[in-house]
Protein backbone atom coordinates (compact mmCIF):
# COMPACT_ATOMS: atom_id res chain seq x y z
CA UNK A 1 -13.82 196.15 -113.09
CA UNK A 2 -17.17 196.36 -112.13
CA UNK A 3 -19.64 193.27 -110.33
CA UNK A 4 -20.41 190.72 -113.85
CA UNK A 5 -22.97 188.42 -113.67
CA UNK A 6 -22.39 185.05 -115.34
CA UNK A 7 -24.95 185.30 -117.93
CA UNK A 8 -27.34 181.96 -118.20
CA UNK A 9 -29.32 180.61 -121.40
CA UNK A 10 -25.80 179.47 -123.48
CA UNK A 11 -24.20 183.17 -122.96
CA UNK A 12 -20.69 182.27 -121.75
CA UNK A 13 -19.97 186.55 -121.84
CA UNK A 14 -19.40 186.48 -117.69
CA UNK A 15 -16.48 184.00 -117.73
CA UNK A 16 -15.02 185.63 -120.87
CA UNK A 17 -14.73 188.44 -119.07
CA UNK A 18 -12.06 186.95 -117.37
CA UNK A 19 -9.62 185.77 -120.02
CA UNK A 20 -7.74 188.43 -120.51
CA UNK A 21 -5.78 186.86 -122.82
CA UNK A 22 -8.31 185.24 -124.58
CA UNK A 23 -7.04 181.82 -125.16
CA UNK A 24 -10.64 180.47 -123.27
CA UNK A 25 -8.84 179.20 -120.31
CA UNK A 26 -8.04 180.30 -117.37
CA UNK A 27 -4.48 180.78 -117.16
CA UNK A 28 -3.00 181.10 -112.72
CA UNK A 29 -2.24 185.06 -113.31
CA UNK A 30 -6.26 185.63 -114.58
CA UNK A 31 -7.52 183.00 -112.23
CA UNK A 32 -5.68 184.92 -109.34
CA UNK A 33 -6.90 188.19 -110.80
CA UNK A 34 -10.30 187.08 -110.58
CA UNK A 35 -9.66 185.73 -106.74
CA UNK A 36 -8.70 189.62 -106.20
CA UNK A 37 -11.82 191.05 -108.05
CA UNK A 38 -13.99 188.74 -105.73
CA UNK A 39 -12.73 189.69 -102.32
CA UNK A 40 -13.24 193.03 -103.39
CA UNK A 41 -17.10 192.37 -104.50
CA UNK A 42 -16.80 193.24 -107.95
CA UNK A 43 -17.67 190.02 -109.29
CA UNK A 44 -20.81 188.04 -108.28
CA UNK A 45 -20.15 184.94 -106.32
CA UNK A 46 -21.75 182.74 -109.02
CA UNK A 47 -18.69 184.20 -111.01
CA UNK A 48 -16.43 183.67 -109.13
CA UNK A 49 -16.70 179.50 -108.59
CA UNK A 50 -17.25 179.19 -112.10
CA UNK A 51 -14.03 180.83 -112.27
CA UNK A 52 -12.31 178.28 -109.60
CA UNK A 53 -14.19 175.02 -111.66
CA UNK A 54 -12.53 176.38 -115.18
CA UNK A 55 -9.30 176.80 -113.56
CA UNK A 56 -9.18 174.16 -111.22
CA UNK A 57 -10.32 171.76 -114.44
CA UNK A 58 -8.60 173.83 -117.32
CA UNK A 59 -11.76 173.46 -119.36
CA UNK A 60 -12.20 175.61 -122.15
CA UNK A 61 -14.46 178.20 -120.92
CA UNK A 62 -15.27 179.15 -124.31
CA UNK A 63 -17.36 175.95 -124.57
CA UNK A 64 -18.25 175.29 -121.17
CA UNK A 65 -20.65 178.28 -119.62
CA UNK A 66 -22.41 177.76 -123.02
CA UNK A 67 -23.55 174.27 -122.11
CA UNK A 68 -23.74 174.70 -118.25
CA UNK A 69 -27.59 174.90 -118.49
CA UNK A 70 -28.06 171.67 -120.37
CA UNK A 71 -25.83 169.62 -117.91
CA UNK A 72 -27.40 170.84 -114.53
CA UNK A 73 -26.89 168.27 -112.11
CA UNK A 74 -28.35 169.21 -108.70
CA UNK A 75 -26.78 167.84 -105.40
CA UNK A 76 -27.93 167.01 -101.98
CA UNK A 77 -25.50 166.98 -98.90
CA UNK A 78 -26.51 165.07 -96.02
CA UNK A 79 -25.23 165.54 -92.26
CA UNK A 80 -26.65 163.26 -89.71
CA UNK A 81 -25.64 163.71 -86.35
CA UNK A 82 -23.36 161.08 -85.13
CA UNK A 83 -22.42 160.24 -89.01
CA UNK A 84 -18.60 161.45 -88.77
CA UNK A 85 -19.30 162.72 -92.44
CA UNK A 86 -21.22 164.24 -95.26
CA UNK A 87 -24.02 162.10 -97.56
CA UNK A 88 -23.70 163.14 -101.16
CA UNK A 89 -27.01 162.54 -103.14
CA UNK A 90 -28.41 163.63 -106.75
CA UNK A 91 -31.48 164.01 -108.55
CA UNK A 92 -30.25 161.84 -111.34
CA UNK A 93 -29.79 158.42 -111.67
CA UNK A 94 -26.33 158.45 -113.29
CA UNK A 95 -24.11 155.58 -114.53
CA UNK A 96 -21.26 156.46 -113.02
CA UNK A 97 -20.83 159.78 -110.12
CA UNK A 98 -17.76 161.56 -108.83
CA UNK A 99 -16.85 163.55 -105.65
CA UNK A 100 -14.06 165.72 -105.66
CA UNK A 101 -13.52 168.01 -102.70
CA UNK A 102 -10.98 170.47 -102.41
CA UNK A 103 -9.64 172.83 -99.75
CA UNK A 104 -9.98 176.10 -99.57
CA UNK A 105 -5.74 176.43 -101.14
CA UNK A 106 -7.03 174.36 -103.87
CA UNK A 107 -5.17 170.75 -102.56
CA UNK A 108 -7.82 168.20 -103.52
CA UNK A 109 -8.80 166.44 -100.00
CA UNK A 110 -11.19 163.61 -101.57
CA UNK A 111 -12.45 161.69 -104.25
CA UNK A 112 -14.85 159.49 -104.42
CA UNK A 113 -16.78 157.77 -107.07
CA UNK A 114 -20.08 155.53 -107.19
CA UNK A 115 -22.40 153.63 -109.49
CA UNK A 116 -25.35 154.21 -106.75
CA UNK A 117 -26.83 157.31 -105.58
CA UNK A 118 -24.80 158.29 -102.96
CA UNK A 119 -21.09 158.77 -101.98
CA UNK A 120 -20.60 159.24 -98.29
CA UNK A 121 -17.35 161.73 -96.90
CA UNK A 122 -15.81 160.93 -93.79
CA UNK A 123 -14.29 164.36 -93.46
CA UNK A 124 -10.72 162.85 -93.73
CA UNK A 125 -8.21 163.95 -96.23
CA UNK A 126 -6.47 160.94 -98.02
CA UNK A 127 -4.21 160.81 -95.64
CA UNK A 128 -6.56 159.27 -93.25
CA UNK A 129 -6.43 162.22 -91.07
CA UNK A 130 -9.84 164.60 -90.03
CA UNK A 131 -9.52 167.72 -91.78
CA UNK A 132 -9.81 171.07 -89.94
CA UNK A 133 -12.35 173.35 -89.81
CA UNK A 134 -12.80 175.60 -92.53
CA UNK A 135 -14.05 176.27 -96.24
CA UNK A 136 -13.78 173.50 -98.81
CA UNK A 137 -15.02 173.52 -102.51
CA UNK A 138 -16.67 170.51 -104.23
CA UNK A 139 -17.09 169.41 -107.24
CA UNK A 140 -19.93 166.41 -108.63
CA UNK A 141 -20.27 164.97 -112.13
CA UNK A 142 -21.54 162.21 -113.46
CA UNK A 143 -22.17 160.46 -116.76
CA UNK A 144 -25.49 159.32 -117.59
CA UNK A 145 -26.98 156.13 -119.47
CA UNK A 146 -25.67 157.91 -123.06
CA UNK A 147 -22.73 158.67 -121.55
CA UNK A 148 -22.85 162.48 -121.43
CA UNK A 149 -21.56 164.32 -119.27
CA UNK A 150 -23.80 166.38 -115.89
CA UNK A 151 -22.10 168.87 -113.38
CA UNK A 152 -23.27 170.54 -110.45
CA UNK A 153 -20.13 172.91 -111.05
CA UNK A 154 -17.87 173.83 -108.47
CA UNK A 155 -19.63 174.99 -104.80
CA UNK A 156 -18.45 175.70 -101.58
CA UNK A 157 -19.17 173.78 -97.97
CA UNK A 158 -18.27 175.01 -94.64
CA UNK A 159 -17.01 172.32 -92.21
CA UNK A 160 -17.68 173.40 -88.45
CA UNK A 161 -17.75 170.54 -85.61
C-alpha cells in the first residue's frame, strides 16, 4: 500500500481506504493493519489518528471524514511550570466539553468534562496514580448552543517530566 492522504473538503476516500471490508468501520484486524502500514510510513500521520479516533469510537467512517471539516474544533494545551498537569482550552464557547485521554495501548487514562472553557489534567490515571512517561492520545468534543456536535479528532501528546 502506498502513503494516502486523508483527503479534506467532505472526501472521506483516505479512511475508506482502510475498510477492507467495507462495512465503514473499522473492524481490530483493519485497525491493526493500518497500525502496521503506519510504522512502516506508508500512510500519512494525519491518516493514521483518524484511523485510531474511528476505531477507538466505532464511528461510521463512511459519514464521519465527510463532516470532519464542518465540526473543527481547535484545542489549546497548557503546561505551566509547577502546575502538576496539562490546561485544556478551545476556541469555542461550547455548552458542554469532554476530555478523553488515552495511552499509547489504547486504555483510556482520563476523562473529564466541563461547562467552562477549560478542563485541567493532573497527569494521573483514574486510579489516582501519576502516569509514566510516554505517548498518550486525546480526544476533545463538545456540543455547542444547538447542540451539534465539534471534534478536534483524535491527537497525540508526549508526557516527559
Amino acid at each position: 500500500m502506498e502513503a494516502v492522504p486523508l483527503r479534506r473538503g467532505g472526501d472521506s476516500t483516505g479512511l475508506l481506504v482502510l475498510d477492507k471490508n467495507g462495512d465503514c468501520h473499522l473492524s481490530d484486524s483493519e485497525f491493526f493493519a493500518s497500525v502496521d502500514e503506519w510504522i512502516a510510513t506508508r500512510i500519512t500521520d494525519q491518516l493514521f489518528f483518524d484511523a485510531v479516533d474511528g476505531w477507538i469510537g466505532q464511528t461510521n467512517i463512511c459519514k464521519s471524514a465527510r463532516a470532519q471539516d464542518e465540526r473543527n474544533l481547535r484545542v489549546q494545551i497548557l503546561s505551566k511550570r509547577g502546575s502538576g498537569g496539562l490546561s485544556f482550552s478551545w476556541n469555542q464557547s461550547p455548552q458542554n466539553v469532554r476530555v478523553e485521554i488515552f495511552s499509547s495501548s489504547g486504555k483510556e487514562v482520563f476523562r473529564g468534562t466541563s461547562a467552562n472553557s477549560k478542563i485541567f489534567w493532573s497527569l494521573r490515571n483514574a486510579s489516582g496514580r501519576a502516569v509514566p512517561n510516554g505517548v498518550y492520545f486525546y480526544r476533545v468534543a463538545s456540543l455547542d448552543k444547538t447542540g451539534r456536535l465539534h471534534s478536534a479528532g483524535l491527537k497525540m501528546l508526549l508526557v516527559l517530566r
